[in-house]
Protein backbone atom coordinates (compact mmCIF):
# COMPACT_ATOMS: atom_id res chain seq x y z
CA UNK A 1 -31.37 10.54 -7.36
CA UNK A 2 -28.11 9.39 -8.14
CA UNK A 3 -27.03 6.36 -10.28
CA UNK A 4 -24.76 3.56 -9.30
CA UNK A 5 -21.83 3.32 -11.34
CA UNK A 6 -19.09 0.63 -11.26
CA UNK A 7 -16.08 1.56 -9.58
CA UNK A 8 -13.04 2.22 -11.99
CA UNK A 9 -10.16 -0.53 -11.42
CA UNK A 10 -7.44 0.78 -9.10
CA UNK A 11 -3.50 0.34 -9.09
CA UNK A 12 -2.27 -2.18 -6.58
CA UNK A 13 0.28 -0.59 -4.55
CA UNK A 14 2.67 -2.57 -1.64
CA UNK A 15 4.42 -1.20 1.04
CA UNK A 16 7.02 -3.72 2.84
CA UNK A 17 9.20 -2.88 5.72
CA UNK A 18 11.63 -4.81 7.81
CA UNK A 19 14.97 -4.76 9.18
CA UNK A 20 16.57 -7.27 7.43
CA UNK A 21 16.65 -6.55 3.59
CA UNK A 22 17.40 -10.08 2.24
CA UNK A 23 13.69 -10.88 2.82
CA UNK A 24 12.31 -8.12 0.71
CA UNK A 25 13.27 -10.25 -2.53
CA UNK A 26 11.58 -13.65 -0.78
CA UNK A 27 8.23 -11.59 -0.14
CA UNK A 28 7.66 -9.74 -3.16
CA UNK A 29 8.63 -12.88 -4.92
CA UNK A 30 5.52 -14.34 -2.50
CA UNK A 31 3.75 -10.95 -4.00
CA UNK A 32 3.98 -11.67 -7.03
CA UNK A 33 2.57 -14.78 -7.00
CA UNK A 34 -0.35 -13.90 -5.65
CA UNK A 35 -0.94 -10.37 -7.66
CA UNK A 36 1.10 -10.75 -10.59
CA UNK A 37 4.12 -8.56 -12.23
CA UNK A 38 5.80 -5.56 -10.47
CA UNK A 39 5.38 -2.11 -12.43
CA UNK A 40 7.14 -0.12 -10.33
CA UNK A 41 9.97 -0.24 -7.26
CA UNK A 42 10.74 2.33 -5.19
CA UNK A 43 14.44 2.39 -3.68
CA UNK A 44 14.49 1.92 0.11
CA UNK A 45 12.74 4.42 1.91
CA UNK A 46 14.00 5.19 5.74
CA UNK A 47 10.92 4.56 7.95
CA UNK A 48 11.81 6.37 11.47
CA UNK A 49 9.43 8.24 12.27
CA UNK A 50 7.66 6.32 15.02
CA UNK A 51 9.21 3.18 17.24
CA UNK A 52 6.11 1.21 17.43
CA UNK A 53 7.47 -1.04 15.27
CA UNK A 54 10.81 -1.23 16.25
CA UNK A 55 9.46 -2.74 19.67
CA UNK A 56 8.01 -5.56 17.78
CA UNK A 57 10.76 -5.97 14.42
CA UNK A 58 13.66 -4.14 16.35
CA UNK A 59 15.39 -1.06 14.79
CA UNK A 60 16.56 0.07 11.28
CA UNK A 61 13.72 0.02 9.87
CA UNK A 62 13.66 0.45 5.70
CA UNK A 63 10.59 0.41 3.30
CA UNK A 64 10.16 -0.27 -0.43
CA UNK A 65 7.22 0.19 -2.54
CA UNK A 66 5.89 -1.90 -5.37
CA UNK A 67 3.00 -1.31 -8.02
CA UNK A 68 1.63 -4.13 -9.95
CA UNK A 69 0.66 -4.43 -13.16
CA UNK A 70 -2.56 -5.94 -13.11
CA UNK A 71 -5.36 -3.42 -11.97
CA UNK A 72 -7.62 -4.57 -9.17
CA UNK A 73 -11.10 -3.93 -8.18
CA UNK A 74 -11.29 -1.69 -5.27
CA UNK A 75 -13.95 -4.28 -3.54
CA UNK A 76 -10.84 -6.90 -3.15
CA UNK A 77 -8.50 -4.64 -0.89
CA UNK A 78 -9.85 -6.69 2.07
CA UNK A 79 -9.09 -10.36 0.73
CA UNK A 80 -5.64 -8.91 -0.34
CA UNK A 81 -4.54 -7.17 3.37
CA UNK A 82 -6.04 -10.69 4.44
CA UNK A 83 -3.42 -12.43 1.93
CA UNK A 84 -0.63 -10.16 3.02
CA UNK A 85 -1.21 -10.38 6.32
CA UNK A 86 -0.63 -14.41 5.63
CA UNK A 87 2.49 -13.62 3.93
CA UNK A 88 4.16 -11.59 7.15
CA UNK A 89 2.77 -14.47 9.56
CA UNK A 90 5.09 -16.74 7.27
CA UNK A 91 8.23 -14.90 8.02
CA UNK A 92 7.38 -14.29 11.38
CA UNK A 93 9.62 -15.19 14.48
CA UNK A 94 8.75 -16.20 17.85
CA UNK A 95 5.35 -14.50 17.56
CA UNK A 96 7.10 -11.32 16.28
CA UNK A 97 6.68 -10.12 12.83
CA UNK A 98 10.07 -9.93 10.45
CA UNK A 99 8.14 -8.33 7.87
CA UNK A 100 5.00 -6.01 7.96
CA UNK A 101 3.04 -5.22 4.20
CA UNK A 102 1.18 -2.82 3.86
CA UNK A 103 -1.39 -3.02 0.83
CA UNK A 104 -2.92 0.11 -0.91
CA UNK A 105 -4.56 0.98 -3.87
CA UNK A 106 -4.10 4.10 -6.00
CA UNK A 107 -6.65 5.85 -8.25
CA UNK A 108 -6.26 9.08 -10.17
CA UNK A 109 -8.11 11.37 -6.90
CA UNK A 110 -6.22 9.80 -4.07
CA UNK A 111 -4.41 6.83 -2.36
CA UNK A 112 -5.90 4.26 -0.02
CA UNK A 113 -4.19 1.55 2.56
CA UNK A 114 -6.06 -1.06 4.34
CA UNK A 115 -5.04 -1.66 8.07
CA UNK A 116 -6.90 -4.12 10.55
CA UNK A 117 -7.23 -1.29 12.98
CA UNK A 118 -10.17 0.75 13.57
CA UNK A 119 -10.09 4.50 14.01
CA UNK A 120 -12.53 7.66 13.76
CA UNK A 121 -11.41 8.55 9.61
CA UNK A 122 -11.49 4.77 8.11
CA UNK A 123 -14.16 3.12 6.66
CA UNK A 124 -14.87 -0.58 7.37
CA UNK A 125 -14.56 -3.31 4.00
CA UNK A 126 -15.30 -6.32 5.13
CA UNK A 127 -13.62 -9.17 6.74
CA UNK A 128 -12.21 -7.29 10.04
CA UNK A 129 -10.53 -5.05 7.40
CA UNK A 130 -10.90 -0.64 7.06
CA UNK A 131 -9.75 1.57 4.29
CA UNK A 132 -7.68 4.45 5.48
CA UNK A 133 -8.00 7.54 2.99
CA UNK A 134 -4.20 8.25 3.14
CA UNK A 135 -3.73 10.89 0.44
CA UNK A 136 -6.26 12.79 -1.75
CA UNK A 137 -4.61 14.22 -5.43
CA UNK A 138 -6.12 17.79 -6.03
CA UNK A 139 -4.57 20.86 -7.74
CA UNK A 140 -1.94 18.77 -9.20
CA UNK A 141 -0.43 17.45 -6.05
CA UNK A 142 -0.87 14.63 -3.51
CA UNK A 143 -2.30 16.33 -0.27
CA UNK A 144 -1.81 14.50 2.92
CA UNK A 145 -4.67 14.49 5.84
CA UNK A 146 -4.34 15.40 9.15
CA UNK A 147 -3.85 11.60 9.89
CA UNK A 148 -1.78 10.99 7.39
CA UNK A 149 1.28 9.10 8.43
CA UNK A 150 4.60 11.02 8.00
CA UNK A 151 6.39 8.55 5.70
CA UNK A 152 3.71 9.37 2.91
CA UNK A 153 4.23 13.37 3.36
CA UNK A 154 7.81 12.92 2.67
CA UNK A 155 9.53 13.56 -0.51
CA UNK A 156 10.49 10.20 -1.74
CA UNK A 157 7.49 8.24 -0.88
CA UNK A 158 5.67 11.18 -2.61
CA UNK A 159 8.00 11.03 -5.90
CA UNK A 160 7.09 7.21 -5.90
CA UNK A 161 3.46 7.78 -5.25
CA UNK A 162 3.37 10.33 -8.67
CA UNK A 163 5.44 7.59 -10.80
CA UNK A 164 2.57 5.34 -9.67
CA UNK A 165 -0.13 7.63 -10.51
CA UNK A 166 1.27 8.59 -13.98
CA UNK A 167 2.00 5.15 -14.75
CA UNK A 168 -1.89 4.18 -13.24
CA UNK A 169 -3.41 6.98 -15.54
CA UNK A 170 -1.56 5.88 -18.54
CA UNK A 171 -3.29 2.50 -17.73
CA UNK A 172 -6.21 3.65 -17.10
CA UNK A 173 -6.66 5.31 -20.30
CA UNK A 174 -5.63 2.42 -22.62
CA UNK A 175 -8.12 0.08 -20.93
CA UNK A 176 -10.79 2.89 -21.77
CA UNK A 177 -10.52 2.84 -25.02
């Protein structure tokens, strides 16, 4: 029979996309109220590989990444994508989103997002929330899934995603000790 075990704290991780770049500084600054200090920024990322959002937040698309300082618990992913999901109905226009966020959470063996839509590979958390098992770490390298979503195969979301993790396991490890 197996033991429970408490879950090891997790590395907040932020995706935020839009087409207008002077409200990426007004929602992380929203961010980091709500979750505390940034770790880690990525530089924009191009996000083009799919115009379902571009019917709702028009085209050009760019994405940045952020990684928090404080460590979460990986039971509160659902009250944060409920949080962010405030946040973009803030800067929203005429119905239509200006901003989408995207929360995640990254441990050492992969990295998770939450999304508010249902599909065969995620796992419901609560409150109208699932967990979408985005990339797994094994052999030294993140591996995507066959649902993966092409921004987080490419290079520089991956290159982000290992400064996360190395910065995460460094973490980790002090707090064990």
């Amino acid at each position: 029979m197996s033991q429970p075990v408490a879950p090891i704290a997790a590395k907040l991780v932020i995706g935020i996309f839009t087409n207008d770049r002077q409200l990426f500084c007004p929602v992380l600054d929203g961010l980091t109220k709500l979750f505390g200090d940034i770790d880690l920024i990525s530089p924009w990322i191009p996000f083009d590989y799919t115009n379902y959002y571009e019917r709702e937040m028009g085209p050009g698309l760019m994405r940045r990444m952020a990684a928090f300082k404080p460590l979460i618990e990986q039971n509160t992913l659902s009250a944060i994508k409920l949080k962010t999901n405030a946040i973009e109905r803030e800067f929203s226009k005429d119905k239509n989103r200006s901003v989408n966020i995207d929360p995640g959470y990254m441990l050492r063996e992969r990295f998770v997002l939450a999304t508010g839509k249902n599909f065969a590979h995620r796992i419901y958390i609560g409150d109208h929330i699932y967990a979408d098992l985005t990339l797994i770490f094994q052999k030294g390298s993140f591996q995507p899934l066959p649902w993966t979503y092409p921004d987080y195969k490419a290079q520089d979301m991956q290159s982000f995603l290992y400064q996360v993790r190395n910065k995460y396991t460094k973490d980790i490890t002090e707090t064990e000790f």
